[in-house]
C-alpha atoms as a PDB file:
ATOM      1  CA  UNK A   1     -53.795 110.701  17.182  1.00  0.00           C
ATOM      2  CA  UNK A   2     -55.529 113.037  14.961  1.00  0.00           C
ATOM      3  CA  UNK A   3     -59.168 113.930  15.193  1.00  0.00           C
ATOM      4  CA  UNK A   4     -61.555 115.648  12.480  1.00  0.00           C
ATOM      5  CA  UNK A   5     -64.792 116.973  14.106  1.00  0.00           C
ATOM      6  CA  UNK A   6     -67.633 119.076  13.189  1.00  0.00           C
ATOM      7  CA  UNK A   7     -69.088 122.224  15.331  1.00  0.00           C
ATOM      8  CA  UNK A   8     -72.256 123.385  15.539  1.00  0.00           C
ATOM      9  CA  UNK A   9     -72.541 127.258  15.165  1.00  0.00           C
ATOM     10  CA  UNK A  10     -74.995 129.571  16.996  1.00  0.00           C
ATOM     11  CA  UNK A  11     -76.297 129.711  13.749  1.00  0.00           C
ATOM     12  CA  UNK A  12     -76.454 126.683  13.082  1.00  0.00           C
ATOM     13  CA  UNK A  13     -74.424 126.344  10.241  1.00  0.00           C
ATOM     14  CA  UNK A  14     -72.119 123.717  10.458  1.00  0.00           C
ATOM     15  CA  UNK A  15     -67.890 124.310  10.829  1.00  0.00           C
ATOM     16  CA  UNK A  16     -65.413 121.274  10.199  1.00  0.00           C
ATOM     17  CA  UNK A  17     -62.037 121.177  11.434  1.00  0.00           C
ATOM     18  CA  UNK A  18     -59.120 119.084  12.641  1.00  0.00           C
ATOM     19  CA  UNK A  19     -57.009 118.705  15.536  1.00  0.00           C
ATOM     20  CA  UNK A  20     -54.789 116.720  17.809  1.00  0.00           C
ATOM     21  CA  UNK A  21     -56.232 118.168  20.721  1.00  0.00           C
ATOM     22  CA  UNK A  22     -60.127 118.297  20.330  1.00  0.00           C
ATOM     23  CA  UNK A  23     -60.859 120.228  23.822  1.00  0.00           C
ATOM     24  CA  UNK A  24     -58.085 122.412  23.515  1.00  0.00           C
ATOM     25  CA  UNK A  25     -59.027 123.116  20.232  1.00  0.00           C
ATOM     26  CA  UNK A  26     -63.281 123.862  21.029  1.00  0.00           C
ATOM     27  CA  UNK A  27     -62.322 125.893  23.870  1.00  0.00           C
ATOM     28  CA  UNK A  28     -60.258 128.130  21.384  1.00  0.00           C
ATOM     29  CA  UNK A  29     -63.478 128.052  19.240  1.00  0.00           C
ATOM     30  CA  UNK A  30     -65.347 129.510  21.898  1.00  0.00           C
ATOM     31  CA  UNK A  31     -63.207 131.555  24.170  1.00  0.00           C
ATOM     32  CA  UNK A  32     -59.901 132.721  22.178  1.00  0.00           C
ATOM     33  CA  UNK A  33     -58.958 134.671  18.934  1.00  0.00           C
ATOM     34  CA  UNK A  34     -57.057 131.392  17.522  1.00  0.00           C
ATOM     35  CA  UNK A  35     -60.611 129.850  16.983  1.00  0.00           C
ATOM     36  CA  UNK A  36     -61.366 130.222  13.130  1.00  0.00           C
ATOM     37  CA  UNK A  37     -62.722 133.584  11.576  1.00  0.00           C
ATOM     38  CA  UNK A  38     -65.730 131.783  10.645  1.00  0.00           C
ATOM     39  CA  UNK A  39     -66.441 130.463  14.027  1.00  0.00           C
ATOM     40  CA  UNK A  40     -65.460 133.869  15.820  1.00  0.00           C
ATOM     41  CA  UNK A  41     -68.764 135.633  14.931  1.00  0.00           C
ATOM     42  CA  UNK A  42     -70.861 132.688  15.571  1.00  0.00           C
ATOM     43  CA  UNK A  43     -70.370 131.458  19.198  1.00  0.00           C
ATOM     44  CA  UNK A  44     -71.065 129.615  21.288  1.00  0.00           C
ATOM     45  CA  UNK A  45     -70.038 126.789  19.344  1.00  0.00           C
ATOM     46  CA  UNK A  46     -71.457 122.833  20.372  1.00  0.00           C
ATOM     47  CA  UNK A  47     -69.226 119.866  19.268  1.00  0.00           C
ATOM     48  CA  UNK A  48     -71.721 117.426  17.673  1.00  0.00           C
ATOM     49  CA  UNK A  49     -68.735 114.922  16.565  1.00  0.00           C
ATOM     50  CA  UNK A  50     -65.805 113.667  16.369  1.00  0.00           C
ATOM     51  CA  UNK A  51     -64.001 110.836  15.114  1.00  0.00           C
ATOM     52  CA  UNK A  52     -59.960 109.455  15.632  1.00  0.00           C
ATOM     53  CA  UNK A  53     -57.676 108.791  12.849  1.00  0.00           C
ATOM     54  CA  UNK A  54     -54.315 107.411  13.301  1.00  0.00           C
ATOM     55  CA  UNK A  55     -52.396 109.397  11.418  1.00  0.00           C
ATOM     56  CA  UNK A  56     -52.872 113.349   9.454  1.00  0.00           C
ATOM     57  CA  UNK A  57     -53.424 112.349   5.814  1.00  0.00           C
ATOM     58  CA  UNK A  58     -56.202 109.920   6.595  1.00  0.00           C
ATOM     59  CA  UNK A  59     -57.606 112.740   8.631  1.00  0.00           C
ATOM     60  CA  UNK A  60     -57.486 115.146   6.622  1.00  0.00           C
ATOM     61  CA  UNK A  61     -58.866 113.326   3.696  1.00  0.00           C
ATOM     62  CA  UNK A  62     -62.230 112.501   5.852  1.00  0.00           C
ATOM     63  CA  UNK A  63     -62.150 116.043   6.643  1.00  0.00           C
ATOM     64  CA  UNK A  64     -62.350 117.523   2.823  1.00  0.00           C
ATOM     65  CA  UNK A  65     -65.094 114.435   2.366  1.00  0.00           C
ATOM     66  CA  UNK A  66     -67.040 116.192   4.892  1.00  0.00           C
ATOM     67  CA  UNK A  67     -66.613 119.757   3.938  1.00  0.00           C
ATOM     68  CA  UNK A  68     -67.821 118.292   0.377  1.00  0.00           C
ATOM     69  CA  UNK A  69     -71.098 116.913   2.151  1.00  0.00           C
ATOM     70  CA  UNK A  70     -74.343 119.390   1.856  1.00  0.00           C
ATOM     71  CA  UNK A  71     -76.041 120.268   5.445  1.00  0.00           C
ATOM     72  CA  UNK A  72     -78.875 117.489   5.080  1.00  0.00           C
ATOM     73  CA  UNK A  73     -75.731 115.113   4.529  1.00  0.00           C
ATOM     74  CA  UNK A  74     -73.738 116.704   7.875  1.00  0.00           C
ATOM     75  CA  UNK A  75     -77.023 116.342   9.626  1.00  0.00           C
ATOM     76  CA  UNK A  76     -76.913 112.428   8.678  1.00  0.00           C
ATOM     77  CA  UNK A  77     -73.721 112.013   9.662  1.00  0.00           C
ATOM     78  CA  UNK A  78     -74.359 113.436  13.022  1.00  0.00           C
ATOM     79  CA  UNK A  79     -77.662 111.449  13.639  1.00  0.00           C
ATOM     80  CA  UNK A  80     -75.742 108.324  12.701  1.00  0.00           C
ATOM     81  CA  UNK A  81     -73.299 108.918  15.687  1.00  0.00           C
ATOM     82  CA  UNK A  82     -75.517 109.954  18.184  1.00  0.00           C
ATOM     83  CA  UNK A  83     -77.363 106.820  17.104  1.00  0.00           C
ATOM     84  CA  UNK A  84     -74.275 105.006  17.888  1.00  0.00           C
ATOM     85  CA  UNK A  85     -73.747 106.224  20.755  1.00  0.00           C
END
């Protein structure tokens, strides 16, 4: 199962990412050198979502969608799962 998920930076920019392990993959975000570059310099980072795709291609088309979106559109995205939820 793969996951795409966005991060919310100390910053509060916005990172966007993918994984098949989303808490293995924060807590290397936060605590390890294997986190991104661009997340390095910005911690503590929050995960603000997440969503499951069944296989890598589909995920990783969502996730180029989203790194397409503007921050007003990441911002609606979020709201609309914590909405949800």
């Amino acid at each position: 199962m793969w996951q795409i998920y966005i991060l919310k930076c100390s910053d509060k920019t916005f990172y966007t990412g993918i994984t098949t392990d989303l808490k293995r993959r924060v807590d290397e975000h936060n605590n390890l050198k294997l986190g991104a570059k661009y997340t390095s310099g910005r911690r503590p980072v929050e995960l603000v979502y997440a969503k499951k795709f069944k296989n890598r291609s589909t995920a990783s088309k969502e996730e180029n969608r989203i790194k397409k979106l503007s921050r007003e559109e990441k911002s609606e995205l979020i709201s609309q799962i914590k909405k949800a939820n």
